[in-house]
Protein backbone atom coordinates (compact mmCIF):
# COMPACT_ATOMS: atom_id res chain seq x y z
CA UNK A 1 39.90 3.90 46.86
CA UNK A 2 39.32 0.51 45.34
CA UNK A 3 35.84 0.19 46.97
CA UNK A 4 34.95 3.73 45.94
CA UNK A 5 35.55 3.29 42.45
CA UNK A 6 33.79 0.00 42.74
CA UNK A 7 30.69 2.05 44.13
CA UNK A 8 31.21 4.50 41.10
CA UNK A 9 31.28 1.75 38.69
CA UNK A 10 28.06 0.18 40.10
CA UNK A 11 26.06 3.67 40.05
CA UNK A 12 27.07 3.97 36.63
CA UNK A 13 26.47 0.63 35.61
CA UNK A 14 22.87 1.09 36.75
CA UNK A 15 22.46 4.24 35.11
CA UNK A 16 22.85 2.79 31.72
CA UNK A 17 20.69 0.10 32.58
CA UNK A 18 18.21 2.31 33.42
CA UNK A 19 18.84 4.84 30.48
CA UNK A 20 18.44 1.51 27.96
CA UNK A 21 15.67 0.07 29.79
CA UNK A 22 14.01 3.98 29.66
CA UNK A 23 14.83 3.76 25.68
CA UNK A 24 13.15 0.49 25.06
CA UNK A 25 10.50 1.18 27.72
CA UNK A 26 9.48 4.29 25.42
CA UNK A 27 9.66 2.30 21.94
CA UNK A 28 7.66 -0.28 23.92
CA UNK A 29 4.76 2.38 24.50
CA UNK A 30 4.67 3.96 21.22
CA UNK A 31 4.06 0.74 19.60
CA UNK A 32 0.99 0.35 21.89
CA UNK A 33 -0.23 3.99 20.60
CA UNK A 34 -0.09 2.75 16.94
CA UNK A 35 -2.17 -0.18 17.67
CA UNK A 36 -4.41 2.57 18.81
CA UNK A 37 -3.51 4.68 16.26
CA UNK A 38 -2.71 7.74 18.35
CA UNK A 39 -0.15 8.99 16.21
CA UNK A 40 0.04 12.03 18.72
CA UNK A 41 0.73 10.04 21.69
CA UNK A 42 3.60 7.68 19.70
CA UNK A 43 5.03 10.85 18.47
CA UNK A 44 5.39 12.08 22.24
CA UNK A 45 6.91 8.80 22.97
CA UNK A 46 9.08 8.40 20.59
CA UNK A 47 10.71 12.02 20.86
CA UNK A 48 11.03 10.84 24.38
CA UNK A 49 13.59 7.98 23.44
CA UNK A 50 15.78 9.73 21.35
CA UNK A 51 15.70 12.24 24.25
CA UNK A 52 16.46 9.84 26.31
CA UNK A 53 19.56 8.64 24.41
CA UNK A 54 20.94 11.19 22.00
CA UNK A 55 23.50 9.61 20.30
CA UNK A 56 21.30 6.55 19.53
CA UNK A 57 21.84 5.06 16.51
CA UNK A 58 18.26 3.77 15.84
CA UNK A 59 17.02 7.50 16.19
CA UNK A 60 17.00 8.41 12.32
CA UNK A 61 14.36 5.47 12.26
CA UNK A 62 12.60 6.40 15.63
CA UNK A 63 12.77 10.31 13.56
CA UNK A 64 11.56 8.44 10.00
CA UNK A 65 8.23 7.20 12.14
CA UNK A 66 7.65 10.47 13.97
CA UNK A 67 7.38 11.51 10.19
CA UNK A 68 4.66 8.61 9.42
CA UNK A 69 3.07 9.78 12.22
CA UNK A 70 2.81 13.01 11.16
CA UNK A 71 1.89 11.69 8.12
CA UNK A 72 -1.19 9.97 9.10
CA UNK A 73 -2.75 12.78 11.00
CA UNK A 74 -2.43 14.69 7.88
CA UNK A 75 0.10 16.90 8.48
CA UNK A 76 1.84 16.29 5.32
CA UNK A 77 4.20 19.18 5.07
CA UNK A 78 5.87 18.92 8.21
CA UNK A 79 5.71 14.97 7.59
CA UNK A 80 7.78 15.90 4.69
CA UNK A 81 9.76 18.17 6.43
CA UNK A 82 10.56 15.60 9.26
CA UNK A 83 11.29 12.82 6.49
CA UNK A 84 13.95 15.30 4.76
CA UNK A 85 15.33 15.80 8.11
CA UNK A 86 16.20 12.00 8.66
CA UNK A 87 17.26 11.21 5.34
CA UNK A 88 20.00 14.25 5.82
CA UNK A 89 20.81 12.35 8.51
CA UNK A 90 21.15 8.87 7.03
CA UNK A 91 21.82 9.53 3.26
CA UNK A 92 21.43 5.92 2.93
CA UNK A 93 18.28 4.52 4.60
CA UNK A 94 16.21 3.00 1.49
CA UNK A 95 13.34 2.76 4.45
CA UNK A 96 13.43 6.51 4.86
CA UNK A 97 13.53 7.47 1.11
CA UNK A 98 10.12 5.34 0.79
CA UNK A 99 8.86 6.79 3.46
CA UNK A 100 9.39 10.07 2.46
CA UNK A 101 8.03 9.18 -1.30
CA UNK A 102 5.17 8.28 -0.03
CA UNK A 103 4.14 11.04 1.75
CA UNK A 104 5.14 12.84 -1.77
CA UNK A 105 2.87 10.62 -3.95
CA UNK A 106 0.32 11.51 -1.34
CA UNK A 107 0.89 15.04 -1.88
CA UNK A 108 0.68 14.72 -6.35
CA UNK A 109 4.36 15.23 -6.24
CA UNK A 110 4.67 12.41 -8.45
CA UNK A 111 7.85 13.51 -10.30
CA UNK A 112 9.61 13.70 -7.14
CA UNK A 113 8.40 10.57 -5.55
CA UNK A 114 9.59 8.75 -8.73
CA UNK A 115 13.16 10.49 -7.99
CA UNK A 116 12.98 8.98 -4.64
CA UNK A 117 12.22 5.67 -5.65
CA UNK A 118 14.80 5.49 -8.59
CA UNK A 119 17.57 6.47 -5.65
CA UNK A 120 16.32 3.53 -3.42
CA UNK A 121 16.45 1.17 -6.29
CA UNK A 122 20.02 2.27 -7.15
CA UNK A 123 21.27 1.76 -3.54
CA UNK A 124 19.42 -1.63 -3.52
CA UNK A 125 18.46 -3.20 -6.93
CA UNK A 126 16.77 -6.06 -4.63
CA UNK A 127 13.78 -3.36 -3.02
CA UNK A 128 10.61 -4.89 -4.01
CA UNK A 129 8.61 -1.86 -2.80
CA UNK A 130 10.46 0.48 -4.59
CA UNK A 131 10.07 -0.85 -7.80
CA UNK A 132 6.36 -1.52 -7.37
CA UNK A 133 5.12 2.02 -6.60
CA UNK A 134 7.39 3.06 -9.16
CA UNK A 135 6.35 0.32 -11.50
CA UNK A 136 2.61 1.72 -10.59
CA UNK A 137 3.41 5.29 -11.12
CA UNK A 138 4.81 4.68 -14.74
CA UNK A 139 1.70 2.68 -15.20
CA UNK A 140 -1.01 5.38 -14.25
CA UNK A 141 1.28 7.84 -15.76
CA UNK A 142 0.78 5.81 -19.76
CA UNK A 143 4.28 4.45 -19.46
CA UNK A 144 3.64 0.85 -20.46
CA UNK A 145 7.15 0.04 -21.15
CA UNK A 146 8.76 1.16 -18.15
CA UNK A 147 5.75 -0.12 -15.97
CA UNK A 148 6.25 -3.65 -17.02
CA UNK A 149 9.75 -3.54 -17.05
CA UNK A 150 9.58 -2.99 -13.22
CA UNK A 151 6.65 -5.04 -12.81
CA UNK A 152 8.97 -8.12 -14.19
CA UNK A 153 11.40 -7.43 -11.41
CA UNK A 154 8.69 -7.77 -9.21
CA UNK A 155 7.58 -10.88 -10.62
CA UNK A 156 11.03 -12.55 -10.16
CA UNK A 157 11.71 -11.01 -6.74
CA UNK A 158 8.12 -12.33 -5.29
CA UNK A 159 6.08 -14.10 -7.98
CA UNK A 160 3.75 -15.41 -5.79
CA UNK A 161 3.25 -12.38 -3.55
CA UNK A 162 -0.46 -11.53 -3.59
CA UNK A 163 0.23 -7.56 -4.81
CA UNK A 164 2.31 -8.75 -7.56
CA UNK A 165 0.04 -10.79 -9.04
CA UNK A 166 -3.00 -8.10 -8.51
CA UNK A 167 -1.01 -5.24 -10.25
CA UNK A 168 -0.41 -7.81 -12.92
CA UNK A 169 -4.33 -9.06 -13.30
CA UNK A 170 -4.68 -5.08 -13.35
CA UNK A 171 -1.99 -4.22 -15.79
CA UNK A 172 -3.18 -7.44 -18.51
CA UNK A 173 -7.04 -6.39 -18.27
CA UNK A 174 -6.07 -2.19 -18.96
CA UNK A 175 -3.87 -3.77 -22.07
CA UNK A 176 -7.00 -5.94 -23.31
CA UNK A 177 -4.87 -8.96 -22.69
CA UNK A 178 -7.69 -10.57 -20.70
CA UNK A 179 -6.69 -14.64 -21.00
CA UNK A 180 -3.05 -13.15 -19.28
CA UNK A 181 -5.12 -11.02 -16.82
CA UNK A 182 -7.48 -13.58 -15.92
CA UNK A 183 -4.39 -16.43 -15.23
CA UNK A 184 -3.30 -13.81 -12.33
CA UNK A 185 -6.60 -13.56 -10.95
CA UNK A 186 -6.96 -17.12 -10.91
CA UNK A 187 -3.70 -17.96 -9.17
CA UNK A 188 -4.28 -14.88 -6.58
CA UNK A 189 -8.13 -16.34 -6.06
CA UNK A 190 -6.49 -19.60 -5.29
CA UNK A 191 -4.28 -17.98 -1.91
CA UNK A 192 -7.42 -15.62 -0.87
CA UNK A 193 -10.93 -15.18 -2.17
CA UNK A 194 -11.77 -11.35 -2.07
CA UNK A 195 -14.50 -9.97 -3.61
CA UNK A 196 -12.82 -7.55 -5.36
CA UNK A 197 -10.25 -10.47 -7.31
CA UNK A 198 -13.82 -11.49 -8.76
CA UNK A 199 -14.79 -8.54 -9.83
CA UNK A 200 -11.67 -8.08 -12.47
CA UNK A 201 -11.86 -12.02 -13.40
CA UNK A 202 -15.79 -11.45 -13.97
CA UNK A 203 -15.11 -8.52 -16.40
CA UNK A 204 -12.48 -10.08 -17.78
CA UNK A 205 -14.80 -13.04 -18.80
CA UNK A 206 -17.10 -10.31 -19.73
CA UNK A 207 -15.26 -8.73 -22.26
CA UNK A 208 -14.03 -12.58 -23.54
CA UNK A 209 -17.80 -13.26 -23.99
CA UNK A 210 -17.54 -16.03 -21.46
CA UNK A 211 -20.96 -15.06 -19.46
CA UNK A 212 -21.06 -18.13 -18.00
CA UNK A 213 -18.10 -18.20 -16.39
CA UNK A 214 -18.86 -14.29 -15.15
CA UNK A 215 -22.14 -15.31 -13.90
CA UNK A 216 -20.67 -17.60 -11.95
CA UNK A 217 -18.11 -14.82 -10.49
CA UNK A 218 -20.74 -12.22 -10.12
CA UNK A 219 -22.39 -14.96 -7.83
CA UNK A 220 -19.74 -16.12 -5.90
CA UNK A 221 -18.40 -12.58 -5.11
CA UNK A 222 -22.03 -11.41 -4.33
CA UNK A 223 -21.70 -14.41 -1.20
CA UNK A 224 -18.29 -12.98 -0.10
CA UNK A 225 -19.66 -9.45 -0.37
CA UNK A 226 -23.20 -8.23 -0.90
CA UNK A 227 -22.46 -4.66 -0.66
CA UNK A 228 -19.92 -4.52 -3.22
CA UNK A 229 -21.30 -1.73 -6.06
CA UNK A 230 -18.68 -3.43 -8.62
CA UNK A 231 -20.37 -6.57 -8.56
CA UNK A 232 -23.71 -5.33 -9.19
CA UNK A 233 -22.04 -3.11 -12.23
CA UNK A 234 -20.83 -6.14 -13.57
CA UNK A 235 -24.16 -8.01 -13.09
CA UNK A 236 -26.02 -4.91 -14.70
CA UNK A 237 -22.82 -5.32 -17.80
CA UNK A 238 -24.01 -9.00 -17.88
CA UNK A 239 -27.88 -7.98 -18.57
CA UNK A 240 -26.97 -5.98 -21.09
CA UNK A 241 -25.35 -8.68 -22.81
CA UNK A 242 -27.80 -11.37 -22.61
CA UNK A 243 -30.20 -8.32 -23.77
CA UNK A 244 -32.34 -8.28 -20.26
CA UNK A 245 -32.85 -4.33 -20.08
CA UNK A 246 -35.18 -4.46 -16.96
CA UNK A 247 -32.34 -6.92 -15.03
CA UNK A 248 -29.87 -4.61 -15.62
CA UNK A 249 -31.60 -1.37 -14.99
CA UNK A 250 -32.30 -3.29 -11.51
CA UNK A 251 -28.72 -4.21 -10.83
CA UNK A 252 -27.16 -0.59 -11.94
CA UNK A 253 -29.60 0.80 -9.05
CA UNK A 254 -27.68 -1.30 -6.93
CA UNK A 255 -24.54 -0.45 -7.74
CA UNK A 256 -25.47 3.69 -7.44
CA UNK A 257 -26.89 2.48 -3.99
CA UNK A 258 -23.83 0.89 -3.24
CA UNK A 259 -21.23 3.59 -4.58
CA UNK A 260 -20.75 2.99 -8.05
CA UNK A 261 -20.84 6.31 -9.49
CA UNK A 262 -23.89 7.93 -11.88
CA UNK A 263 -21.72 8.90 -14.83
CA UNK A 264 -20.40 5.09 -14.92
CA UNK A 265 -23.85 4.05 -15.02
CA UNK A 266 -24.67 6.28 -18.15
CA UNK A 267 -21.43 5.31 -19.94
CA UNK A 268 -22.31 1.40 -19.43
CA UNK A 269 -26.28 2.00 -20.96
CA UNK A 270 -24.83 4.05 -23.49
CA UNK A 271 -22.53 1.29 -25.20
C-alpha cells in the first residue's frame, strides 16, 4: 500500500508540474506574439492558460490582456465587453479599470472613462496614470481648475518623469504662460532631445518675441528631424515676423508637404 500511494503521489506530483510548467509555457508564448504584435495569436495563447488552470488567480489579468488585445485589433466593443467581464471579476484591479477606460476614451465615451478613472484614484490615491489621463481629459474638456489640480499630483508623484513635464510645457503654453511653459521644455530637453520638445519651446519663444532663441530651435530640431511639418510652420511663423514674405511662403510649402494642414496655413498668413 505504502509504495502505491507513493506511486500515486509521484504521478500527481508530476501532473502539477506539468500543468504549471503548461501555464507559464503559454504566458511565455503570448508574450512572444506581442513582440510581434499578433494580438490574435496571444489571445489564443492566453485563453489557453487559463484553460489550462481554471482556478488561477492571475487569470482576471491574463482575461484584462485578452481585452487589450482585442483592443488593438480594433475590436473595441467586445474589448469593452471582455474588460467589464474581468473587472466583475476583480472589483478591485486599478490595472483593469484603466484598461477598460482606455478602450472607453478610445471609443468618445469620455464621461465614462472619467468615472473609471475617478474609481481607480479612490482605491489608490498614489495611481499616477490615473490621474494623468484624467488630469488630460479635464484639460481638453476647458476644465483648467480640475486639470491642474491633478496635474500637481502628478508633479509630486513623478516630477521628473518625462510625460509630466510635457503635459505641463503643454498646459503653460495653451494658458499663455510661456516663461512657465518654456522652463518644462527646457528641463524635459535636458533628459531627451525630440524634435517635437523644440517645436513648443520654439513657439513659445515665438510668441515671447525671442526670435533668436526660436531660430535657434527651429534649427536644431530641423537636424533631429527634417521631416517634421511643425518645424517648418514655425520657421514660416518666424518669416512672418522678421517680415520675409517670400521665406515664409517657402517654409509653409514645407510644412503642407510634410502634413501640416492647409487651413493652418491660411490662419497663420491671415494674422
Amino acid at each position: 500500500m505504502r509504495k502505491i500511494l507513493s506511486v500515486v503521489s509521484a504521478i500527481l506530483l508530476t501532473a502539477i508540474v506539468i500543468s504549471a510548467s503548461d501555464y507559464i509555457k503559454y504566458i511565455d508564448l503570448a508574450d512572444e506574439a506581442v513582440k510581434k504584435q499578433d494580438w490574435n495569436r496571444a489571445e489564443e495563447l492566453l485563453r489557453a492558460a487559463m484553460q489550462s488552470e481554471p482556478s488561477n488567480p492571475q487569470n482576471v489579468l491574463l482575461l484584462s490582456n485578452v481585452g487589450m488585445f482585442q483592443f488593438y485589433r480594433g475590436e473595441d466593443s467586445l474589448a469593452l465587453h471582455t474588460l467589464s467581464e474581468a473587472r466583475a471579476i476583480a472589483p478591485a484591479s486599478t490595472v483593469i479599470l484603466n484598461n477598460r477606460a482606455k478602450i472607453l476614451r478610445h471609443m468618445g465615451r469620455e464621461q465614462d472613462a472619467m468615472k473609471d478613472y475617478d474609481k481607480v484614484i479612490e482605491m489608490d490615491s498614489l495611481n499616477y496614470d490615473a490621474y494623468f489621463n484624467r488630469g488630460y481629459l479635464r484639460f481638453t474638456h476647458g476644465d483648467s481648475i480640475g486639470a491642474k489640480a491633478d496635474f500637481n499630483v502628478i508633479e509630486r508623484l513623478r516630477p521628473e518623469d518625462p510625460n509630466t513635464l510635457l503635459v505641463l510645457a503643454v498646459m503653460y503654453s495653451n494658458q499663455g504662460k510661456y516663461a512657465e511653459s518654456i522652463s518644462y521644455y527646457n528641463r524635459l530637453i535636458k533628459k531627451v532631445e525630440k524634435a517635437e520638445y523644440y517645436t513648443g519651446r520654439a513657439m513659445c519663444r515665438l510668441a515671447k518675441g525671442d526670435l533668436a532663441e526660436a531660430s535657434d530651435d527651429i534649427g536644431r530640431g530641423l537636424e533631429l528631424d527634417p521631416e517634421d511639418g511643425e518645424l517648418y510652420y514655425c520657421r514660416a511663423y518666424l518669416h512672418l515676423l522678421q517680415y520675409r514674405e517670400d521665406d515664409a511662403k517657402a517654409d509653409a510649402a514645407l510644412a503642407r508637404r510634410h502634413g501640416v494642414s492647409q487651413q493652418r496655413i491660411d490662419e497663420l498668413f491671415a494674422q
